[in-house]
Protein backbone atom coordinates (compact mmCIF):
# COMPACT_ATOMS: atom_id res chain seq x y z
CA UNK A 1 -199.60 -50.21 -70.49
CA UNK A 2 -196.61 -51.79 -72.47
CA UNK A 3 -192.82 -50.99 -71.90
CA UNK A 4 -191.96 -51.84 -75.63
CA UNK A 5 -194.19 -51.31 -78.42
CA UNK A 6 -193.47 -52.40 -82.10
CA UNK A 7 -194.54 -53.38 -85.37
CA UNK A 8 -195.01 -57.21 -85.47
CA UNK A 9 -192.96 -58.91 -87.58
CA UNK A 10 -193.24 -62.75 -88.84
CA UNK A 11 -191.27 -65.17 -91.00
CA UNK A 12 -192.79 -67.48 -93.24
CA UNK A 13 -191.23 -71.36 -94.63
CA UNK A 14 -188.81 -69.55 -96.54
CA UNK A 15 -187.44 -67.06 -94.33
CA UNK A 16 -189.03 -63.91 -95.73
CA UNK A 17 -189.54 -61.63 -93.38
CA UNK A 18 -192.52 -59.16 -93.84
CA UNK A 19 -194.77 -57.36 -91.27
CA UNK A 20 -198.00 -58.71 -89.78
CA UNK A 21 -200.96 -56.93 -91.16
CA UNK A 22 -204.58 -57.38 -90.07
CA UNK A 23 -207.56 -55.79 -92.22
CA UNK A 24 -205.82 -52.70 -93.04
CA UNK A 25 -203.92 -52.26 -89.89
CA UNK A 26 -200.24 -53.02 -88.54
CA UNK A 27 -200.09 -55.29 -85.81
CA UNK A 28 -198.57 -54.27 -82.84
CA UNK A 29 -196.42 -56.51 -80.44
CA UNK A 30 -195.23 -55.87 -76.69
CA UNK A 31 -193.14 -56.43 -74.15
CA UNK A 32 -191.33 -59.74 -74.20
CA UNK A 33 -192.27 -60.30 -78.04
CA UNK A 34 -190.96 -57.01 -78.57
CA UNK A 35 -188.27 -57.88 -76.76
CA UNK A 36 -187.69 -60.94 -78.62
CA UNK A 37 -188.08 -59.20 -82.00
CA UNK A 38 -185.15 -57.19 -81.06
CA UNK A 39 -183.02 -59.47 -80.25
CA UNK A 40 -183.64 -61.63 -82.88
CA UNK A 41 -182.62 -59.05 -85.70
CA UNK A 42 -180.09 -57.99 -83.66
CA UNK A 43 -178.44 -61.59 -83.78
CA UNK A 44 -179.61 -61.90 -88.01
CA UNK A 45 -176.93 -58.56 -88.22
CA UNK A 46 -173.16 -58.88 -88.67
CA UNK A 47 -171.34 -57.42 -85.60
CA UNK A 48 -170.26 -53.99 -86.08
CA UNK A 49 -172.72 -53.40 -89.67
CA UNK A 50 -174.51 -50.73 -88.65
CA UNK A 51 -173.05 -47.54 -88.37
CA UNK A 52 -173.58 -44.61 -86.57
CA UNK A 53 -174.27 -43.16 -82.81
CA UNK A 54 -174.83 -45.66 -80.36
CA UNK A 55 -174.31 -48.92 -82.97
CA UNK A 56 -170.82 -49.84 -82.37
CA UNK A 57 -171.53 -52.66 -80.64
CA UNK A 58 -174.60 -53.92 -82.70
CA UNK A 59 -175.04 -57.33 -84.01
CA UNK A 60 -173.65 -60.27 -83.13
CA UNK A 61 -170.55 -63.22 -84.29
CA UNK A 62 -173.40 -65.12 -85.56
CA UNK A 63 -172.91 -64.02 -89.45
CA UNK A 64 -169.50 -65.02 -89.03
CA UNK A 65 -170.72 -68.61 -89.17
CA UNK A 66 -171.37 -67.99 -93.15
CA UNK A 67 -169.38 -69.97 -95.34
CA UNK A 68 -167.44 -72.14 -92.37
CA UNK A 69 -168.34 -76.11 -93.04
CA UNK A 70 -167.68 -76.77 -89.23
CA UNK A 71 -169.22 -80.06 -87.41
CA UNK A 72 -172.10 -79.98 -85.25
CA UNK A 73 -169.73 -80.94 -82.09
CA UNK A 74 -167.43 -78.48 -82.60
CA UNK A 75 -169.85 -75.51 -83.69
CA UNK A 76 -172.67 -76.18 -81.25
CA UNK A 77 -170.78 -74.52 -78.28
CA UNK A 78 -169.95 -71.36 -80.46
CA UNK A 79 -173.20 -70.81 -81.46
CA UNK A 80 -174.65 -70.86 -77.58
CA UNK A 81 -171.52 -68.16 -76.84
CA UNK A 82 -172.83 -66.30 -79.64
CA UNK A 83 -176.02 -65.91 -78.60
CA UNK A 84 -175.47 -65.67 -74.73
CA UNK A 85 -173.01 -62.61 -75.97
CA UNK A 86 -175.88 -60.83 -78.08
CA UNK A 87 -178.73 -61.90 -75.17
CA UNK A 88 -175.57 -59.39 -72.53
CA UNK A 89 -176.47 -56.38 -75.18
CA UNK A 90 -179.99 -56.19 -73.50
CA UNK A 91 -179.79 -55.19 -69.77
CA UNK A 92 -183.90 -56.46 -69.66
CA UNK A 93 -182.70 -60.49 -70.52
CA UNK A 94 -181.64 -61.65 -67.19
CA UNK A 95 -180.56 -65.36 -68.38
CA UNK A 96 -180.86 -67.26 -71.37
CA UNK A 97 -181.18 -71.33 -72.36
CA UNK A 98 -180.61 -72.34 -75.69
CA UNK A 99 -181.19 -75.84 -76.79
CA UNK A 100 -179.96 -76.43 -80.27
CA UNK A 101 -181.55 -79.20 -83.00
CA UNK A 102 -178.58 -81.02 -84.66
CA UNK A 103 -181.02 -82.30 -87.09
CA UNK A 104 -180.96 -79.91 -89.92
CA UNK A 105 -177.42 -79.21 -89.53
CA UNK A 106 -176.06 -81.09 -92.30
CA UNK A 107 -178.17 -78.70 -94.68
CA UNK A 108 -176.16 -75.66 -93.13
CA UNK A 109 -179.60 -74.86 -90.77
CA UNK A 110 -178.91 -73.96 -87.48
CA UNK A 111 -182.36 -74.63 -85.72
CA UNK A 112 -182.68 -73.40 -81.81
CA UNK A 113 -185.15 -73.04 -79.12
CA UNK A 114 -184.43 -69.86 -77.27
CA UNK A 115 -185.44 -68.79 -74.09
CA UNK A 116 -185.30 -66.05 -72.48
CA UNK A 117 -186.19 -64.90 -69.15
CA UNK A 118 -186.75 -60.90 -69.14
CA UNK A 119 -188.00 -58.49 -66.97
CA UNK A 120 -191.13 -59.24 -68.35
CA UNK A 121 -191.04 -62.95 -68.07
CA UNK A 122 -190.27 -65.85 -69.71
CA UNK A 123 -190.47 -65.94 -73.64
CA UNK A 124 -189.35 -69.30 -75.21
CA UNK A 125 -188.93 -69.11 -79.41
CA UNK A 126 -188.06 -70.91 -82.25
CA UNK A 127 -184.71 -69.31 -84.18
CA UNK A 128 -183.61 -70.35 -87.41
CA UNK A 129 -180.51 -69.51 -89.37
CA UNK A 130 -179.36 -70.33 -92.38
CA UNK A 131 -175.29 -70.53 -92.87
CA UNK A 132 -175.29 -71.99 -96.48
CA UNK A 133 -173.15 -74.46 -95.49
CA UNK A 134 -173.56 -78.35 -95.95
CA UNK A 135 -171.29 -80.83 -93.70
């Protein structure tokens, strides 16, 4: 029986985000994918956006990146803190490695593997993010 249940989410070529429907039923997603769901959104969200009980602290630096027309050498440390710091939200994500693809970076793309090793094993994924900026 799973930990973490939720709706299963998926991104297509353009970034739209829209949940996974089979026949006419929602598909469901566990555990480590659930996991990574979670902390995916959470790094999408601007630190501090949502408000309310128990949200101070949700989100992550990553938005911050918006706008900023940094270099690859100087940005691609940042972006690993950011991430590492979001991945410390989640007391099931014992370690994280990060391995970041400078090739899109010119088009303001930050593309990443992600892995991370939870209490329910490893789960490696592909993250995108788009900061609109062009070097």
């Amino acid at each position: 029986m799973p930990l973490i249940e939720d709706i299963q989410m998926k991104i297509d070529d353009q970034g739209n985000e829209y949940t996974e429907i089979k026949g006419s039923d929602l598909v469901m997603c566990q555990d480590a994918y659930a996991l990574w769901q979670a902390f995916e959104g959470e790094l999408k969200t601007p630190l501090g956006a949502c408000k309310g009980w128990m949200t101070t602290n949700y989100g992550s630096r990553l938005p911050q990146l918006i706008g900023s027309n940094l270099t690859f050498d100087i940005l691609e440390p940042e972006v690993k803190d950011m991430i590492v710091e979001t991945a410390g939200h989640y007391s099931q994500i014992g370690d994280v490695e990060i391995d970041i693809n400078s090739d899109d970076w010119t088009k303001g793309i930050i593309n990443a593997t992600v892995t991370l090793y939870t209490v329910f094993g490893q789960i490696t994924e592909n993250f995108t993010y788009n900061t609109g900026n062009c070097d």
